[in-house]
Protein backbone atom coordinates (compact mmCIF):
# COMPACT_ATOMS: atom_id res chain seq x y z
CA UNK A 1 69.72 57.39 73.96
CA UNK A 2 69.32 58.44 70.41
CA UNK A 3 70.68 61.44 68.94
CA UNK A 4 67.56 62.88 68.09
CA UNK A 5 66.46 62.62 72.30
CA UNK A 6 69.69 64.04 73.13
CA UNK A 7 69.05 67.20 70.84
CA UNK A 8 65.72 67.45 72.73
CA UNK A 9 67.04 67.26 75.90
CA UNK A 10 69.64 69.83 74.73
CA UNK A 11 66.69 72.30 73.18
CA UNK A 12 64.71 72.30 76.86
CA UNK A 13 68.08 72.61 79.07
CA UNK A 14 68.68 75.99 76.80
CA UNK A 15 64.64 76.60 76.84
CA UNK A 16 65.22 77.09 80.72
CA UNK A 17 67.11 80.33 79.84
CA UNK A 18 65.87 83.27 79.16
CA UNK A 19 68.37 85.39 77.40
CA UNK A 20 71.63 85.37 75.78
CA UNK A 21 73.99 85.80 78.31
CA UNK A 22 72.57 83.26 80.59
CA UNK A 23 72.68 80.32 77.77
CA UNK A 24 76.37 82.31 76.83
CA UNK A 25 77.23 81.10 80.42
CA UNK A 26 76.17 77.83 80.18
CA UNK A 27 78.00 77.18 77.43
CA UNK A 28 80.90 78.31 79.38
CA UNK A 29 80.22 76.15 82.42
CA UNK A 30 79.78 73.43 79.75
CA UNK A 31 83.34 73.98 78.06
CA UNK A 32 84.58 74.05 81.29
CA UNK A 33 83.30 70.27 82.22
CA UNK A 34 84.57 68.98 78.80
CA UNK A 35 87.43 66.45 79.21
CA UNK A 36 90.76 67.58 78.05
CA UNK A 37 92.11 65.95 74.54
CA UNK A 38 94.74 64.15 75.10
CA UNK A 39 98.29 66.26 74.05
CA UNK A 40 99.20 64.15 70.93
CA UNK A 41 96.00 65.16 69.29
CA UNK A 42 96.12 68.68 70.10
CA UNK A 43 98.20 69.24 67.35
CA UNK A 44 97.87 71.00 63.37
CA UNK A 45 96.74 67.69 61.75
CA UNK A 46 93.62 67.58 64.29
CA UNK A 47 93.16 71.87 64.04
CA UNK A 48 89.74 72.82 62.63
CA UNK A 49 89.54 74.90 59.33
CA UNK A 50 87.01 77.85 59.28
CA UNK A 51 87.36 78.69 63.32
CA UNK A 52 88.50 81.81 64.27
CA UNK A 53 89.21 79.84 67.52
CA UNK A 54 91.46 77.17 67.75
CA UNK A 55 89.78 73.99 67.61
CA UNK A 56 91.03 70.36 68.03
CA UNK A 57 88.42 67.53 66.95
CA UNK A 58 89.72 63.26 67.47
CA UNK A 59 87.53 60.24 66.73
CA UNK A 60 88.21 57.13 67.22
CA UNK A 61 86.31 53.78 66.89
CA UNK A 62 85.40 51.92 69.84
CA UNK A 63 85.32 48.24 70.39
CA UNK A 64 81.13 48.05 69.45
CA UNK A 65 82.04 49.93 66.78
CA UNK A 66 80.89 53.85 67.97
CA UNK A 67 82.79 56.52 67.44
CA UNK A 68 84.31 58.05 70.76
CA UNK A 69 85.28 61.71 70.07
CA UNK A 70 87.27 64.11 72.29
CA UNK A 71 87.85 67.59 71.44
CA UNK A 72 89.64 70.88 72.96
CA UNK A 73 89.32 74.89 72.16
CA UNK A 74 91.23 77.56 73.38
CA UNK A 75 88.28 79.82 73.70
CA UNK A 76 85.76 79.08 76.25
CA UNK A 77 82.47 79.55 74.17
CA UNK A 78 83.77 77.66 71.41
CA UNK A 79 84.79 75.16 73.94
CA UNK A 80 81.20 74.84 75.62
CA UNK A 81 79.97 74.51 71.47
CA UNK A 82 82.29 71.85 70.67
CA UNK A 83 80.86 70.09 74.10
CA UNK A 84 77.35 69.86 73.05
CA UNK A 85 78.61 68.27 69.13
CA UNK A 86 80.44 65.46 71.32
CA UNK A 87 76.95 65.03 73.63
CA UNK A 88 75.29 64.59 70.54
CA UNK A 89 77.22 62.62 68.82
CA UNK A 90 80.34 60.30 70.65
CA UNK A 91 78.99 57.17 71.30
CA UNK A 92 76.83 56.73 68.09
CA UNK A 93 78.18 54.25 64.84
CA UNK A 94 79.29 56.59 62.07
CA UNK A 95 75.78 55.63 60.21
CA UNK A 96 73.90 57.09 62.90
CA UNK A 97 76.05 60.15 62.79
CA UNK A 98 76.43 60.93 58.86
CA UNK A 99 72.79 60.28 58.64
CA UNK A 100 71.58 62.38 61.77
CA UNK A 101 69.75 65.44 61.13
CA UNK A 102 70.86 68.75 63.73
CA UNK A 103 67.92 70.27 64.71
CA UNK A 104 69.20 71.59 68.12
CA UNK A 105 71.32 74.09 66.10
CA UNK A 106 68.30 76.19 65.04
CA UNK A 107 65.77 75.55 67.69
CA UNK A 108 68.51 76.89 70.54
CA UNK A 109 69.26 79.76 68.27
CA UNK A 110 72.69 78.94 68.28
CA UNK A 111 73.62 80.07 64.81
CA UNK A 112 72.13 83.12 64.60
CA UNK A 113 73.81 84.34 68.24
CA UNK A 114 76.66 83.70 67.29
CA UNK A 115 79.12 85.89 65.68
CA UNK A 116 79.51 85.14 61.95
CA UNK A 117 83.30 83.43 62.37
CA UNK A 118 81.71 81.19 65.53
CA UNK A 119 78.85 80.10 63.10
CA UNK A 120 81.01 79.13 60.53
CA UNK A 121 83.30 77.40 62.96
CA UNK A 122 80.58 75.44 64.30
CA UNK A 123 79.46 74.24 60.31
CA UNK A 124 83.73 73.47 59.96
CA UNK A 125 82.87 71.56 63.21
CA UNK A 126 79.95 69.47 62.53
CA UNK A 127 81.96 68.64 58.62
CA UNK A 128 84.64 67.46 60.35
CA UNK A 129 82.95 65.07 62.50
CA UNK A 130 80.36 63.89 59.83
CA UNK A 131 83.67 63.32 57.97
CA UNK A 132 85.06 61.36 60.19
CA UNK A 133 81.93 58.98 60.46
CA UNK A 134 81.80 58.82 56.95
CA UNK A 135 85.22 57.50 56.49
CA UNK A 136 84.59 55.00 59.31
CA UNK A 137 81.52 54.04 57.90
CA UNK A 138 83.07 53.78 54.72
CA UNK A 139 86.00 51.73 56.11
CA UNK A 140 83.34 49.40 58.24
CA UNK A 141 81.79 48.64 55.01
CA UNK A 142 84.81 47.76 53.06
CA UNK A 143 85.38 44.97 56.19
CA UNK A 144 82.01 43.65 55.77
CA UNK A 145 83.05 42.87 51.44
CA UNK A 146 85.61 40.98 52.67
């Protein structure tokens, strides 16, 4: 699935809410089903700037050549945020996720229900995964030269 049809599928999952507090809640239920990091990367080298929350963001590469990210938060909206970057974008190639365009952000109204500090997390978020990909693009492009 592409990132783009995950997005969508993301935008009519929150479409089936009516108000705040219910999509607030689903976030929460989906923080709650996110896989734990593992402890060695829950640590201050993989700490997010720019959350007010603490945030813990890994990538690695996969064998195909997709990145496979895992992430933790110690605050259970944040969490539930952090959940819907990795559904969108572990198990894409870094192209696919420094070139991909978030649209799900505005069309859920995530940014502008959230408090100022969670919105701003969630930009430090979405920069630290974009630059991951683009140093494993980078990287996967220097292999290719030689």
């Amino acid at each position: 699935m592409s990132i783009q049809e995950i997005q969508d599928e993301i935008v009519e999952e929150f479409s089936a809410y009516d108000d705040w507090m219910d999509k607030y809640n689903y976030l929460i239920e989906l923080g709650k089903e996110l896989p734990p990091i593992k402890p060695q990367y829950r640590t201050e080298q993989y700490l997010i700037d720019g959350c007010s929350s603490r945030v813990w963001i890994h990538a690695e590469l996969d064998q195909e050549g997709k990145m496979i990210i895992t992430a933790d938060s110690d605050a259970i909206i944040t969490k539930g945020i952090v959940a819907l970057l990795i559904r969108v974008f572990s198990g894409h190639t870094p192209e696919e996720i420094k070139d991909a365009e978030l649209t799900f952000i505005d069309k859920v109204g995530l940014k502008e229900n959230l408090s100022p500090t969670r919105a701003n997390g969630l930009l430090s978020m979405i920069h630290q995964i974009r630059m991951y990909a683009l140093a494993y693009y980078t990287k996967q492009q220097s292999e290719k030269k030689d």
